[in-house]
Protein backbone atom coordinates (compact mmCIF):
# COMPACT_ATOMS: atom_id res chain seq x y z
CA UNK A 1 55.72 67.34 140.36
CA UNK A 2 59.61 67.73 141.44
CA UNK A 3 61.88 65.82 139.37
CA UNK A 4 63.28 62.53 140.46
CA UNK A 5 66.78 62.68 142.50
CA UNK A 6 69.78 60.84 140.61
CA UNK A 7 70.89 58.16 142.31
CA UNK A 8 74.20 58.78 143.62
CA UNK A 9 75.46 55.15 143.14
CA UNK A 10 74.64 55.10 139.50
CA UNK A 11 75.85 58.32 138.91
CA UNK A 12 79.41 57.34 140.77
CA UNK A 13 79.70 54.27 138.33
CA UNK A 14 78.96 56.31 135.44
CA UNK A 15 81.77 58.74 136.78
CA UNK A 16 84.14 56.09 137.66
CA UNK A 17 83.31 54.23 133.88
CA UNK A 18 84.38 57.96 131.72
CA UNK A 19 87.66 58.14 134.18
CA UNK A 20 88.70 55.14 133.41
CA UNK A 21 87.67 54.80 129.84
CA UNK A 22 89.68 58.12 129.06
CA UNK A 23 92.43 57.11 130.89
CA UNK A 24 92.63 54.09 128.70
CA UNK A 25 92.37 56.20 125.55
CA UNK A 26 94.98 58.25 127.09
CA UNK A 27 97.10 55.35 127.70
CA UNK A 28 96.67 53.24 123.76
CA UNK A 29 97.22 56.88 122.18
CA UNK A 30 100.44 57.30 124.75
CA UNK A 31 101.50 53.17 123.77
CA UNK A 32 101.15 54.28 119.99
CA UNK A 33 103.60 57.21 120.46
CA UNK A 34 107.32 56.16 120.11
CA UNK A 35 110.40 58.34 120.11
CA UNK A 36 112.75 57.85 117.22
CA UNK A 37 116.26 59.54 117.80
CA UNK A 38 114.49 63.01 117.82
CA UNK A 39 111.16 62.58 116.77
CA UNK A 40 108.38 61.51 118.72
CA UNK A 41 106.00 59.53 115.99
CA UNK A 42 103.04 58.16 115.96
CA UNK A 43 100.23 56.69 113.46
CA UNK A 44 96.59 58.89 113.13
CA UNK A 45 95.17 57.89 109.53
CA UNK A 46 95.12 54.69 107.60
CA UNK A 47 93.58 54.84 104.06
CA UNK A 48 93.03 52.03 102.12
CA UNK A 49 90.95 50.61 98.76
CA UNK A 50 90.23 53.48 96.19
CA UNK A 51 90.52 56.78 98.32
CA UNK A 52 94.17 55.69 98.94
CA UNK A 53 94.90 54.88 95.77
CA UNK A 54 93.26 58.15 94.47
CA UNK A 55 95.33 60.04 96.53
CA UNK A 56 98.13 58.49 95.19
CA UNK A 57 97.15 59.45 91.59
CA UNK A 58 96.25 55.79 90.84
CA UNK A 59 93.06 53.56 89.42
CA UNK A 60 91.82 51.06 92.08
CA UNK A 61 91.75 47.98 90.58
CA UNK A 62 89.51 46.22 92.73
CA UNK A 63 91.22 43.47 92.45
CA UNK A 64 95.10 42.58 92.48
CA UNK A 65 97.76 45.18 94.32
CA UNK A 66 95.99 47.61 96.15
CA UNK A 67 97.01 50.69 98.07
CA UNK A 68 97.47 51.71 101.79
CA UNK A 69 98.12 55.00 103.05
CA UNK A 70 99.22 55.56 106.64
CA UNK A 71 99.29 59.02 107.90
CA UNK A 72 101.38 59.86 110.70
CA UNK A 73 102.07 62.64 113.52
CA UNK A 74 105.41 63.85 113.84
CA UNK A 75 106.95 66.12 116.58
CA UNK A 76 110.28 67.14 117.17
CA UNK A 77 111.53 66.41 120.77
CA UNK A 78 115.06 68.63 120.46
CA UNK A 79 116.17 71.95 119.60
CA UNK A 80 118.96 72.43 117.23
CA UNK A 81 120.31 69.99 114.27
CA UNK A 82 117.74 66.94 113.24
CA UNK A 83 119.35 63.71 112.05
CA UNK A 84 116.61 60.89 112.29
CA UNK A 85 117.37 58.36 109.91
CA UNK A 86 115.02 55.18 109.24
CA UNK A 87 113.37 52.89 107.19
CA UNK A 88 109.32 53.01 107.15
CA UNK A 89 107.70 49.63 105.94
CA UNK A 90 104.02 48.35 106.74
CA UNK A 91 103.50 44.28 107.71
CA UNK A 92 100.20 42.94 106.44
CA UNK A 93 98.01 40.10 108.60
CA UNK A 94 99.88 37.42 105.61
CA UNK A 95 103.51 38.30 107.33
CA UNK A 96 104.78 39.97 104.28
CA UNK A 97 106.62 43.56 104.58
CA UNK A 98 106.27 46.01 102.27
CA UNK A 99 108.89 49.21 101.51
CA UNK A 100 107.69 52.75 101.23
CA UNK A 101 105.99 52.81 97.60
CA UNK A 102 108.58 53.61 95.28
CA UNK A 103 110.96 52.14 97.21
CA UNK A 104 112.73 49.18 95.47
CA UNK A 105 115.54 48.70 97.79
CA UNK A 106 114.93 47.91 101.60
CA UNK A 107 118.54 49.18 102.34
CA UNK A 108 117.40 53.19 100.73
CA UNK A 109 116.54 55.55 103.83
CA UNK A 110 114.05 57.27 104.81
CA UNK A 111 115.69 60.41 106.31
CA UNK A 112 113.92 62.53 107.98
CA UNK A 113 111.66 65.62 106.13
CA UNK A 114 113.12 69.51 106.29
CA UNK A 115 112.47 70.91 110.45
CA UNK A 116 109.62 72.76 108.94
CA UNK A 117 108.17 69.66 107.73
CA UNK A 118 108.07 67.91 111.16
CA UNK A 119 105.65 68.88 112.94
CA UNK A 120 102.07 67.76 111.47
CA UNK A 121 101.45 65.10 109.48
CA UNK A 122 103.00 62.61 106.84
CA UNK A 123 101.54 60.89 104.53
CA UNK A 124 103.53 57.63 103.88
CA UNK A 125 101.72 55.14 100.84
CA UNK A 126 102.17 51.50 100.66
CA UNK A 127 101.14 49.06 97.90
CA UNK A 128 100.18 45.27 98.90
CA UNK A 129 98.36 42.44 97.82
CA UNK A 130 94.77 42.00 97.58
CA UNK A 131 92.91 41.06 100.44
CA UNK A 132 96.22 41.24 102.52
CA UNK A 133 95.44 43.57 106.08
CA UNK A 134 97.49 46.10 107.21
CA UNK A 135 98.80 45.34 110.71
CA UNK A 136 101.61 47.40 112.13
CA UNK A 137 104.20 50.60 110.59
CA UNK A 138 107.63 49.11 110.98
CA UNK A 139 110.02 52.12 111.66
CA UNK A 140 114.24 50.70 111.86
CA UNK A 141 116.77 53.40 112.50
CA UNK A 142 119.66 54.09 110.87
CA UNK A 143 121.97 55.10 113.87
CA UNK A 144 125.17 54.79 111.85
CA UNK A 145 123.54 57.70 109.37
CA UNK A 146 122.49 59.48 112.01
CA UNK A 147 126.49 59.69 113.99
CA UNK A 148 127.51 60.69 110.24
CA UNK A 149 124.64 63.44 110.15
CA UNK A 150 125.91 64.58 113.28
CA UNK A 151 129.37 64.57 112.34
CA UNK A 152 129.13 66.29 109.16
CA UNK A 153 126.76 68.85 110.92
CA UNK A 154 130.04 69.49 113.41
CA UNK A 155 127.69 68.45 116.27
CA UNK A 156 128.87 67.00 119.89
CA UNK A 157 125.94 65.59 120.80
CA UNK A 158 124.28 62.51 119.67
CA UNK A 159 121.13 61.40 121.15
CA UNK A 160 120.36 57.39 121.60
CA UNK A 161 116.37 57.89 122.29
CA UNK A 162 114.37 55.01 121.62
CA UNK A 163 115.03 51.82 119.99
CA UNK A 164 116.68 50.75 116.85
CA UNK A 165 113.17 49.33 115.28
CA UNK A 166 109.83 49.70 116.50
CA UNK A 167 106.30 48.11 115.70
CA UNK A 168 103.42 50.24 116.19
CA UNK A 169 100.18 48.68 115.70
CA UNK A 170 97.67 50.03 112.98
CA UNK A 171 94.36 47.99 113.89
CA UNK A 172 91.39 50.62 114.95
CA UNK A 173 92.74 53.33 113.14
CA UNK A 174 90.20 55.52 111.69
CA UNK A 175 90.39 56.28 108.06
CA UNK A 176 91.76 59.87 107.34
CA UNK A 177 87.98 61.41 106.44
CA UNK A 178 84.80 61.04 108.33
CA UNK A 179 83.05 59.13 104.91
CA UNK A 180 80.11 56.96 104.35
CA UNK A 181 81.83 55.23 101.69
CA UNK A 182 80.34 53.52 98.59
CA UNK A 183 82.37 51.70 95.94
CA UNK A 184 81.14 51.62 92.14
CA UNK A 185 79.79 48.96 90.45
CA UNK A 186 79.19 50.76 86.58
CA UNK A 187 81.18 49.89 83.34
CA UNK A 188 84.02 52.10 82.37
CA UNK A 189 82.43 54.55 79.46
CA UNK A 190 84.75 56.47 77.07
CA UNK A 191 85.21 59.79 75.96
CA UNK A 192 87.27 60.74 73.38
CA UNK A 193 91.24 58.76 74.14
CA UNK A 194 89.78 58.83 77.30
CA UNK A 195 88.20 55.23 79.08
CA UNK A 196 86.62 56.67 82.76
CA UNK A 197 85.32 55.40 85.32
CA UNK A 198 83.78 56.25 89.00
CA UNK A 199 85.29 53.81 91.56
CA UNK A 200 83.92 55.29 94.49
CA UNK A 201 81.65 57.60 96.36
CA UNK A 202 82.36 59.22 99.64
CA UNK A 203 79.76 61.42 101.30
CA UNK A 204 80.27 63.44 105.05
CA UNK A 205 80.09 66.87 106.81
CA UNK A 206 84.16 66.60 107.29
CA UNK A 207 87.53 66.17 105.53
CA UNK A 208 90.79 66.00 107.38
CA UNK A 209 94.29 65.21 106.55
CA UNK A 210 97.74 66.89 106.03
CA UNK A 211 96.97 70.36 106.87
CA UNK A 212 94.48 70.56 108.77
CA UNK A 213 90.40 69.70 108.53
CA UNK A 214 87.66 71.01 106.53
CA UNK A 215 84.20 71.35 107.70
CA UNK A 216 81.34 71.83 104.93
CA UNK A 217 79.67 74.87 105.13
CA UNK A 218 76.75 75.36 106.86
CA UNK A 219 73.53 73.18 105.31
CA UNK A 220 75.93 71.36 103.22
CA UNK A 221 78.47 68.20 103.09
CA UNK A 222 81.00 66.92 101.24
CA UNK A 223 80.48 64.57 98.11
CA UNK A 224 83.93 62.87 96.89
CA UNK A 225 84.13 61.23 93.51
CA UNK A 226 86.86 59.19 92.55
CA UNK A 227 87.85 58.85 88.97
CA UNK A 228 90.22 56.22 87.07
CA UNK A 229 91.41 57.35 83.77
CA UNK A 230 92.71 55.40 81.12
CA UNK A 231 93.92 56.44 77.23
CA UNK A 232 92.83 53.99 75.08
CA UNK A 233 93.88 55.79 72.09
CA UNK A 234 97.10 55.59 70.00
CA UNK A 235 99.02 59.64 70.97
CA UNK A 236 99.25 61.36 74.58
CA UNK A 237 96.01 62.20 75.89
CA UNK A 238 94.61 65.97 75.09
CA UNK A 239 91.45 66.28 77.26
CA UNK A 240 91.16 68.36 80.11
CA UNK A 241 87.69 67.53 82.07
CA UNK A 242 85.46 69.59 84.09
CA UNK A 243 83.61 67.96 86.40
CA UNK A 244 79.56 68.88 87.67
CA UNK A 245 77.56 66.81 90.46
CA UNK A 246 73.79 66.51 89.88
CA UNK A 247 71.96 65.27 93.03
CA UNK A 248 68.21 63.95 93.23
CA UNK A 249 67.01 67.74 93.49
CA UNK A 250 68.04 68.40 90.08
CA UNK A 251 70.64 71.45 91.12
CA UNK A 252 74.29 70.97 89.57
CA UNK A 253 77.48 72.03 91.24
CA UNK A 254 81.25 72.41 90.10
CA UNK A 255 83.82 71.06 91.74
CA UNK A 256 85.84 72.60 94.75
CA UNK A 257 89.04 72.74 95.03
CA UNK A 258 91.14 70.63 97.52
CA UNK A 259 95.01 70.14 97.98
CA UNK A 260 94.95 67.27 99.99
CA UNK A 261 92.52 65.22 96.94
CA UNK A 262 93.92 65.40 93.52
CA UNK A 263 92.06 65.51 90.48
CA UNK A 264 93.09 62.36 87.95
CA UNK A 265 95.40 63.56 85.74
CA UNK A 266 94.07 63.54 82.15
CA UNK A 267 96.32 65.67 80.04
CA UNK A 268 99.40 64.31 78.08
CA UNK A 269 98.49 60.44 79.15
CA UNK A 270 100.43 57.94 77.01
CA UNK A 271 99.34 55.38 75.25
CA UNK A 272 98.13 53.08 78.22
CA UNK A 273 98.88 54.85 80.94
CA UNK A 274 96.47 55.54 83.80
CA UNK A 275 95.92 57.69 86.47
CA UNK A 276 93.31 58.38 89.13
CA UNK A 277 91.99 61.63 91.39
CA UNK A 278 88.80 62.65 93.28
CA UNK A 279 86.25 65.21 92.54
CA UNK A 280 85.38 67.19 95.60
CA UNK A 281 81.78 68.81 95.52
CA UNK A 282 79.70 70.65 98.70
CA UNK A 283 76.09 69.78 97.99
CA UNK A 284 73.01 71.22 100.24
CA UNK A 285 72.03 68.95 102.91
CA UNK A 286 69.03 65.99 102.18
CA UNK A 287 69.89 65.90 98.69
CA UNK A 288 70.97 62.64 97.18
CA UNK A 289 73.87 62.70 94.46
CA UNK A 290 72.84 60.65 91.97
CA UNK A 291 74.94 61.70 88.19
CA UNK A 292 78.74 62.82 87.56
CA UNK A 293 79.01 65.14 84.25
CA UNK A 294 82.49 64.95 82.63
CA UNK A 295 82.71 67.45 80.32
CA UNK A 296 85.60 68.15 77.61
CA UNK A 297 86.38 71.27 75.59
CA UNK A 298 86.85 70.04 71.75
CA UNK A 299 87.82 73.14 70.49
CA UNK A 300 91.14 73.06 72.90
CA UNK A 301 91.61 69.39 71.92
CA UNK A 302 91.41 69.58 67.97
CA UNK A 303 94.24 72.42 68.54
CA UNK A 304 96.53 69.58 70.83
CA UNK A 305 95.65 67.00 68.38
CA UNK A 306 96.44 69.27 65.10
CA UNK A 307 100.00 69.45 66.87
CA UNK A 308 100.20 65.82 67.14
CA UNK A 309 99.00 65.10 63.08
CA UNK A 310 95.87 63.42 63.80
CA UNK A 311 91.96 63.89 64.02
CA UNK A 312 90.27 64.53 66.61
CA UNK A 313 89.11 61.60 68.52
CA UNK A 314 85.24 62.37 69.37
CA UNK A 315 84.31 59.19 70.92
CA UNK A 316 81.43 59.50 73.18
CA UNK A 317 80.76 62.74 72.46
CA UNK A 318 81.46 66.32 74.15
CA UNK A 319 80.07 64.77 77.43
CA UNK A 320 79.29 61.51 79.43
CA UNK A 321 77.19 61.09 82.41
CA UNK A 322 77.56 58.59 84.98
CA UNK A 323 75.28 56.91 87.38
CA UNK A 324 75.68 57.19 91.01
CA UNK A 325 75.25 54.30 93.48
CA UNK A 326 75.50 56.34 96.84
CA UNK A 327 73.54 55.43 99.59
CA UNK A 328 70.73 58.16 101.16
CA UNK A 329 72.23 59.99 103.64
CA UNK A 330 70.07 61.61 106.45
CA UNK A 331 69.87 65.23 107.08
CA UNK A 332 71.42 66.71 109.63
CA UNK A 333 69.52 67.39 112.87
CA UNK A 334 68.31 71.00 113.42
């Protein structure tokens, strides 16, 4: 039996409907570009809730001041000497403006990174108020900082591109990493000075950020842990953790390493100080993760805590596991 013709008139609007839909993407990627003096920026990434503030070495709260990350593109639009100069601050959906974090005074600049450094990505963190929305990157130039760049760098020209402050929206940005992403409901548990806890799981066949993207290798995907870490004890921390997934299979893996998700720092705490990271593991496809292993190395501790005049704090024991709540994910298709 031959196969039916296409109709040509459906097939024209389906034409007509990818033309113009690209050309639209085209166009809200092009409306999201601006030029600043000689940079040409515009916002990819934002991260918010715990993989934010793991990336920023911090415990998510879940409640109280939480953490946005906005990742940008940055391309230089001159040859020769760079002066950008501006300020970077993210509004939220309440009307409030926040500086770069770590930024206490609205008046410091934000000059642009090294030449290297410009073309890629930048990863720019903000902290704001719970339940407050990130709406648009604020970018204000400092044009008097830029004539005095120019003048100190003996230069005759100075370039006027753009305007003096820009808005460019952040609504329908995609988060940084292709994740299904499930926050933790367990108890903190302790080991040794150390009070842990899992604050969310992130499972996908991609990673992507400063630097470029990661794909899993083949029949496998990414599994990302993140950690808050507290010492509850009374001397600077002296564990150092190793970290093992154990999925529904019963196999165990290590962690990989990854540059662009730090592990929580867990050595030489203070006395109630915290700090956050994210595990990065590359389990076979159709398994489920369902444990985290922390493990600690007493002999290496007793030596740190010898140095420090005190016993060794064996709390919890040598090891802790902790429950999982990730959602199934499907395999991939063959």
């Amino acid at each position: 039996m031959a196969g039916r013709r296409p109709n040509s008139a459906v097939t024209g609007l389906l034409t007509l409907l990818l033309l113009v839909t690209s050309c639209l993407c085209a166009q809200a990627q092009e409306q999201r570009s601006v030029e600043l003096g000689h940079l040409l920026i515009a916002p990819a990434y934002v991260d918010t809730g715990p993989f934010a503030a793991a990336q920023e070495g911090a415990w998510y709260p879940g409640h109280g001041a939480r953490f946005v990350v906005v990742i940008v593109k940055t391309e230089i639009l001159t040859h020769g000497t760079v002066c950008s100069e501006f300020t970077a601050h993210l509004r939220v959906d309440s009307g409030a403006e926040y500086d770069l974090l770590g930024t206490q005074d609205t008046n410091i600049r934000r000059r642009a990174p090294p030449t290297i450094a410009l073309h890629g990505e930048v990863k720019w963190p903000f902290q704001v108020k719970e339940n407050e929305r990130p709406l648009a990157l604020i970018l204000r130039r400092d044009t008097e900082g830029e004539k005095g760049c120019y003048q100190a760098e003996r230069s005759s020209a100075w370039l006027t591109l753009g305007s003096e402050m820009v808005s460019l929206p952040l609504d329908g940005l995609a988060m940084a990493h292709d994740l299904n992403v499930v926050e933790q409901a367990g108890r903190p548990v302790r080991l040794g000075q150390l009070e842990i806890a899992t604050t969310a799981v992130g499972v996908g066949s991609a990673l992507s950020g400063p630097g470029g993207a990661y794909n899993a290798k083949q029949s496998h995907h990414f599994v990302l842990v993140c950690i808050g870490v507290k010492n509850v004890g009374n001397h600077p921390s002296c564990s150092f953790i190793h970290a093992r997934l154990i999925v529904d299979w019963g196999y165990e893996y290590g962690d990989v390493p990854s540059g662009w998700f730090p592990h929580p720092r867990t050595m030489d705490l203070l006395e109630g100080e915290e700090s956050g990271g994210i595990y990065v593991f590359e389990p076979h496809d159709g398994t489920i993760p369902t444990t985290l292993v922390l493990e600690r190395n007493p002999s290496d501790e007793r030596i740190c805590a010898d140095r420090q005049h005190r016993p060794l704090d064996m709390t919890g024991g040598a090891r802790v596991r902790i429950h999982l709540d990730v959602l199934p994910r499907p395999r991939r298709p063959k």
